[in-house]
Protein backbone atom coordinates (compact mmCIF):
# COMPACT_ATOMS: atom_id res chain seq x y z
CA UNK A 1 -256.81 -189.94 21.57
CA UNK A 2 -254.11 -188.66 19.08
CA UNK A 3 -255.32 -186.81 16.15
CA UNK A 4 -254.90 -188.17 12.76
CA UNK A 5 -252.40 -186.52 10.57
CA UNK A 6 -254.29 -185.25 7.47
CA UNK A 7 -252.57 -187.32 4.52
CA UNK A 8 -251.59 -184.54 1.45
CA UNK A 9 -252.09 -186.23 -2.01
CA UNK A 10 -248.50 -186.62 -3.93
CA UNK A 11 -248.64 -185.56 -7.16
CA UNK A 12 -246.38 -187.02 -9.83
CA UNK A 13 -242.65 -184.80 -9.81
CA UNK A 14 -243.32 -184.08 -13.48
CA UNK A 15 -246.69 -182.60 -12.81
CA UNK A 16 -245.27 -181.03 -9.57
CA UNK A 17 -242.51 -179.01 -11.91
CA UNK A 18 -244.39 -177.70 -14.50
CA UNK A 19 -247.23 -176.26 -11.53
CA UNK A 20 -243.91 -174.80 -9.97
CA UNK A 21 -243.16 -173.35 -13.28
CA UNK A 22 -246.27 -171.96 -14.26
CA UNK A 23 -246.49 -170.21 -11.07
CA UNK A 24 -243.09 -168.70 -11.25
CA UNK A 25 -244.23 -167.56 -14.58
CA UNK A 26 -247.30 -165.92 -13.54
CA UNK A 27 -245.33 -164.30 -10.60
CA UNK A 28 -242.52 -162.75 -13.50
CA UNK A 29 -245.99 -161.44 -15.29
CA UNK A 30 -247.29 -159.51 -12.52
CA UNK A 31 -250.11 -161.81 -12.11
CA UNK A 32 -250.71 -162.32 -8.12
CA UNK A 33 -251.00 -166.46 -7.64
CA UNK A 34 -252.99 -167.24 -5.03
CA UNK A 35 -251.58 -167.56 -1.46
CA UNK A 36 -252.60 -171.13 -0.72
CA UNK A 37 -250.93 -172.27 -4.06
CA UNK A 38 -247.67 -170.56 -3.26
CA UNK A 39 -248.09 -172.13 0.42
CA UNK A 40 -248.42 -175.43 -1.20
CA UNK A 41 -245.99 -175.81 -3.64
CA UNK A 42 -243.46 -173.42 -1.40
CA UNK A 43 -243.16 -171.13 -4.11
CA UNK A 44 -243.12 -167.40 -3.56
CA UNK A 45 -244.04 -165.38 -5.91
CA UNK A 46 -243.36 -161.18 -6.48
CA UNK A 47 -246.07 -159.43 -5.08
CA UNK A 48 -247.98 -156.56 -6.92
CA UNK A 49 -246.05 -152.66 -6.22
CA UNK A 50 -247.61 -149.28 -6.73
CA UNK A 51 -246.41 -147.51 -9.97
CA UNK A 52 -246.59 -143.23 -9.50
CA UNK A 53 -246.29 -141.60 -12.94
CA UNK A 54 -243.03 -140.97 -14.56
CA UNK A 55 -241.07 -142.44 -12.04
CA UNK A 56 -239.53 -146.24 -11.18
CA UNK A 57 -241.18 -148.26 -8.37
CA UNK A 58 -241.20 -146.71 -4.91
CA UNK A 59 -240.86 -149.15 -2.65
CA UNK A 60 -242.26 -152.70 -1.62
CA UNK A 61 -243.55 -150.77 1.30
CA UNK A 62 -246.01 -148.96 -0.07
CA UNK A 63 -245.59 -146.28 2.56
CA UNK A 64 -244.98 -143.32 -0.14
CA UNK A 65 -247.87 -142.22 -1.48
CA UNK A 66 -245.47 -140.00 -3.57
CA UNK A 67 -245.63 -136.22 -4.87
CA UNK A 68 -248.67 -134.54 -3.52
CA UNK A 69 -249.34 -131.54 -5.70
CA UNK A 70 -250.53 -128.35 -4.51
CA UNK A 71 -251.04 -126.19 -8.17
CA UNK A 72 -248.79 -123.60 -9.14
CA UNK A 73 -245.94 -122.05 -7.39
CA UNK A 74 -246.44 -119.46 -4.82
CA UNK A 75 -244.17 -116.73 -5.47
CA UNK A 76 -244.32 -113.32 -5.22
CA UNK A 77 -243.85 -110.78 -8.63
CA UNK A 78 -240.65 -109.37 -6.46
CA UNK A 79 -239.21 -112.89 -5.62
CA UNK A 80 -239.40 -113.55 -9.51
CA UNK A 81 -237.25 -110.23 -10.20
CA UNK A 82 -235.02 -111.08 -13.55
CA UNK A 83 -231.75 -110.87 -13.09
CA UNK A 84 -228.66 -112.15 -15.36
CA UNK A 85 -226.56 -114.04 -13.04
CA UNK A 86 -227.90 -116.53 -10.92
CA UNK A 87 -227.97 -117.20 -6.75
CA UNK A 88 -228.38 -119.42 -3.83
CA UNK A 89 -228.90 -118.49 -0.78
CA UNK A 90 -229.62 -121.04 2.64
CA UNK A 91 -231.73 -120.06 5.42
CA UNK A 92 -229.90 -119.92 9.04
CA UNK A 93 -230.43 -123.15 11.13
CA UNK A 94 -232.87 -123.65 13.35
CA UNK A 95 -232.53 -123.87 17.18
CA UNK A 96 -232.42 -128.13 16.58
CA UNK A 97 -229.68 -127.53 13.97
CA UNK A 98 -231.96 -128.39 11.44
CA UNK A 99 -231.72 -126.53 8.14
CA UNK A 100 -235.05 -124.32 7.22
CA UNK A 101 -234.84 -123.55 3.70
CA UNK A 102 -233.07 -122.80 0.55
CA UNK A 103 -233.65 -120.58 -2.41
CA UNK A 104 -231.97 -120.33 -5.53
CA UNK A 105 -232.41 -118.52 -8.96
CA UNK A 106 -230.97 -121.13 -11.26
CA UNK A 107 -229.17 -119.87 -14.65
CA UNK A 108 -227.58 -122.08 -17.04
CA UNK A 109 -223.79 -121.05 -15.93
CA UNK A 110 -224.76 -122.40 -12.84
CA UNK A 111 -225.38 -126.24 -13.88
CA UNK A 112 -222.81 -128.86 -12.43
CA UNK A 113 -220.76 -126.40 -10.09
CA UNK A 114 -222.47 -128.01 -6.98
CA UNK A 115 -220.74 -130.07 -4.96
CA UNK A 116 -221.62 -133.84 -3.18
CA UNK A 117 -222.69 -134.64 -0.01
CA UNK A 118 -219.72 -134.28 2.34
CA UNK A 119 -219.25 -137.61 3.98
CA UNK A 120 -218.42 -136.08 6.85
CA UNK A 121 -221.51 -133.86 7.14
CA UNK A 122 -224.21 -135.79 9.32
CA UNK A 123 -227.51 -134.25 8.65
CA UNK A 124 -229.88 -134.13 11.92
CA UNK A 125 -231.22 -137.27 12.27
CA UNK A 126 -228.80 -139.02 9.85
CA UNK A 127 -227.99 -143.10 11.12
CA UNK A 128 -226.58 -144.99 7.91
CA UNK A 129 -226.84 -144.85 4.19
CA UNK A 130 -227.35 -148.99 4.64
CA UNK A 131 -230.50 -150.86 5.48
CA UNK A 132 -232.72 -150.91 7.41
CA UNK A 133 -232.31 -146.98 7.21
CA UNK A 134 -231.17 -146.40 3.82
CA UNK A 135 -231.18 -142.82 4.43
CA UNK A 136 -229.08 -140.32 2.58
CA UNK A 137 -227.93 -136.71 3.02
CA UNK A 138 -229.79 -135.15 0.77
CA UNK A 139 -229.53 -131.76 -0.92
CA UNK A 140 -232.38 -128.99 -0.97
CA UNK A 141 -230.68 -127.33 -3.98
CA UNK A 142 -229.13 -130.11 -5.97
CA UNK A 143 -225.77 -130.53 -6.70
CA UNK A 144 -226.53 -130.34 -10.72
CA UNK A 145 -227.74 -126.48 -9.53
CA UNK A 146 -224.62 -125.51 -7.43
CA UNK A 147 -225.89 -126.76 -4.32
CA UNK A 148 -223.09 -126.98 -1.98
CA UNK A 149 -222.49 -130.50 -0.19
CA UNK A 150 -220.43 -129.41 2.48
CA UNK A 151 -222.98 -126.92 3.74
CA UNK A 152 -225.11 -128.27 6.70
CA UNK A 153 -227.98 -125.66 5.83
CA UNK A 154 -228.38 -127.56 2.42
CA UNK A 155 -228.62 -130.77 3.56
CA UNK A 156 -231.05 -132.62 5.46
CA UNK A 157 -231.56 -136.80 6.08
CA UNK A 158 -233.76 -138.17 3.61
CA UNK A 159 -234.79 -141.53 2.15
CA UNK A 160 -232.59 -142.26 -0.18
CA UNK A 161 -235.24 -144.25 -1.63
CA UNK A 162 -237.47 -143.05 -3.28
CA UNK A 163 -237.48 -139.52 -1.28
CA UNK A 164 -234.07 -138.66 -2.78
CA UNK A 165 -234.94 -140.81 -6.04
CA UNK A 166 -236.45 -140.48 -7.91
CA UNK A 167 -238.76 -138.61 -6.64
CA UNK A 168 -237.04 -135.31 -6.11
CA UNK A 169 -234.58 -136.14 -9.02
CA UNK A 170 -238.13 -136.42 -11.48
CA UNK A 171 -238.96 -132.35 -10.31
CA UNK A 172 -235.25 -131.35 -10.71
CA UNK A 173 -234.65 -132.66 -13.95
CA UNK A 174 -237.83 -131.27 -14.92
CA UNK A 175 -236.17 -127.54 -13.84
CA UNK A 176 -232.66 -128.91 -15.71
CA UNK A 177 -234.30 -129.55 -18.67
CA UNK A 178 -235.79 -126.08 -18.91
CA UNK A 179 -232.87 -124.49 -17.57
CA UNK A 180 -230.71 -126.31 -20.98
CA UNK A 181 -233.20 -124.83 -23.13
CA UNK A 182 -231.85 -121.34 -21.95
CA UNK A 183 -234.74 -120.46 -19.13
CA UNK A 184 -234.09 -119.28 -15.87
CA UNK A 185 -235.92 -120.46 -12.91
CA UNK A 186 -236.73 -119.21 -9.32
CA UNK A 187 -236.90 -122.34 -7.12
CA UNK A 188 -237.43 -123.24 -3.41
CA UNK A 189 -236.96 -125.73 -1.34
CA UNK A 190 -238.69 -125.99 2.46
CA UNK A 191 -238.16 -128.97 4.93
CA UNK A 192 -240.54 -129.46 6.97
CA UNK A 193 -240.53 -131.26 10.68
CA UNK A 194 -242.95 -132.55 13.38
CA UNK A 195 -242.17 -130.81 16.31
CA UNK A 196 -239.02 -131.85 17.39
CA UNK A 197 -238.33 -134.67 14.94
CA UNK A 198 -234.96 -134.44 13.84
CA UNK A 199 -235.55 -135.53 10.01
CA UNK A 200 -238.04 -133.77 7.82
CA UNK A 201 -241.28 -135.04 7.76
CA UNK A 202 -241.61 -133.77 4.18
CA UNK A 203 -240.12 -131.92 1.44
CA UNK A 204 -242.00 -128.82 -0.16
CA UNK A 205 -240.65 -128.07 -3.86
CA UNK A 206 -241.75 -125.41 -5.99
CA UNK A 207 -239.91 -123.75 -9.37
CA UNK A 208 -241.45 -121.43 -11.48
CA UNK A 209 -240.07 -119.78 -14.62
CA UNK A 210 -238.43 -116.33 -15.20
CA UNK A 211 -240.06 -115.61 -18.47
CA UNK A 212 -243.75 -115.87 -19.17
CA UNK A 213 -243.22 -118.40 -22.08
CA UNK A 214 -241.46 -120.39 -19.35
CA UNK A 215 -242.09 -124.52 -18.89
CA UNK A 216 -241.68 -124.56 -15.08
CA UNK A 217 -244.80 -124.06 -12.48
CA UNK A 218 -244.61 -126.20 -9.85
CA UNK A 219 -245.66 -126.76 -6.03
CA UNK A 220 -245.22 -130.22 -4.70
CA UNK A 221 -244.85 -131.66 -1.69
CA UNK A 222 -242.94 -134.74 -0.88
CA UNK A 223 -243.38 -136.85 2.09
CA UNK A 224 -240.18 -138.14 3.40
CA UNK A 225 -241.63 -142.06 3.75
CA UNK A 226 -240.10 -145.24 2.44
């Protein structure tokens, strides 16, 4: 014997609008509406995202758990020798072609004489700047630094978001900042793989200020996750 189709009650189109409406307004609020309404009414409404500190939404993934912090910056008293002109210097690549690390001592001259990501640089592991990869080539000392762009040991395949930015953009503008204000700061960047992986499985940040009075003491690490 056929089964009945379960009749749905009609509800007057006026009525049926302003529901609609209320539930898009809810959804523009934040407030989750409850699956079976949306379901009903075929209305879909934004779903809830993570907020990290200081920074825009991540991603409607949820992957990124963002910045893991490890306390205070790891240098030694020789690697934060004074000096009055800055430097950058890129460690060789590794045996993958995979760049290992950079290190810079960051001076004030040295702001905006970077260069951008060469387009024709493809980082290890780099696909497409487009979804569903939406990866960049991302600097380990920034351009706004002098990090060079055409330099395949400063540049590795990142997310562009929110790897790139903001989260690594929210730690270097914190150096920039200080850096305006006429400090100097001894900063390092390490990628860091699994095994053979080709991109970095995270990013390990950490700046510390020249002088004792300085604003910048950082060690962070960065998972590179959508």
């Amino acid at each position: 014997m056929a089964k009945r189709k379960k009749n749905t009650p009609k509800l007057n189109p006026t009525i049926t609008t302003i529901i609609i409406l209320g539930l898009l307004f809810l959804g523009a609020l934040g407030i989750q509406v409850p699956e079976i309404l949306q379901d009903y009414f075929g209305v879909e409404t934004p779903k809830t995202v993570e907020k990290y500190p200081n920074q825009k939404p991540a991603s409607e993934t949820g992957e990124n758990p963002g910045p893991i912090d490890h306390g205070l910056a790891t240098f030694t008293q020789e690697e934060l020798t004074p000096s009055s002109t800055g430097w950058i210097t890129y460690g060789k690549l590794d045996g993958l072609e995979r760049p290992t690390e950079a290190n810079a001592l960051i001076t004030k001259k040295m702001i905006n004489t970077g260069t951008k990501a060469n387009r024709d640089v493809r980082p290890p592991g780099f696909i497409s700047g487009l979804e569903p990869h939406g990866h960049s080539r991302g600097h380990l000392i920034g351009r706004q630094f002098g990090g060079s762009g055409d330099d395949r040991q400063n540049l590795v395949t990142l997310y562009q978001t929110p790897v790139n930015s903001p989260m690594m953009t929210e730690f270097e503008n914190q150096i920039r900042q200080a850096v305006d204000s006429g400090e100097t700061v001894r900063y390092r960047v390490t990628p860091i793989y699994n095994e053979s992986d080709l991109m970095p499985k995270e990013i390990h940040m950490e700046a510390q200020s020249i002088e004792k009075s300085g604003t910048i003491n950082f060690n962070v690490s960065i998972l590179n996750l959508k």
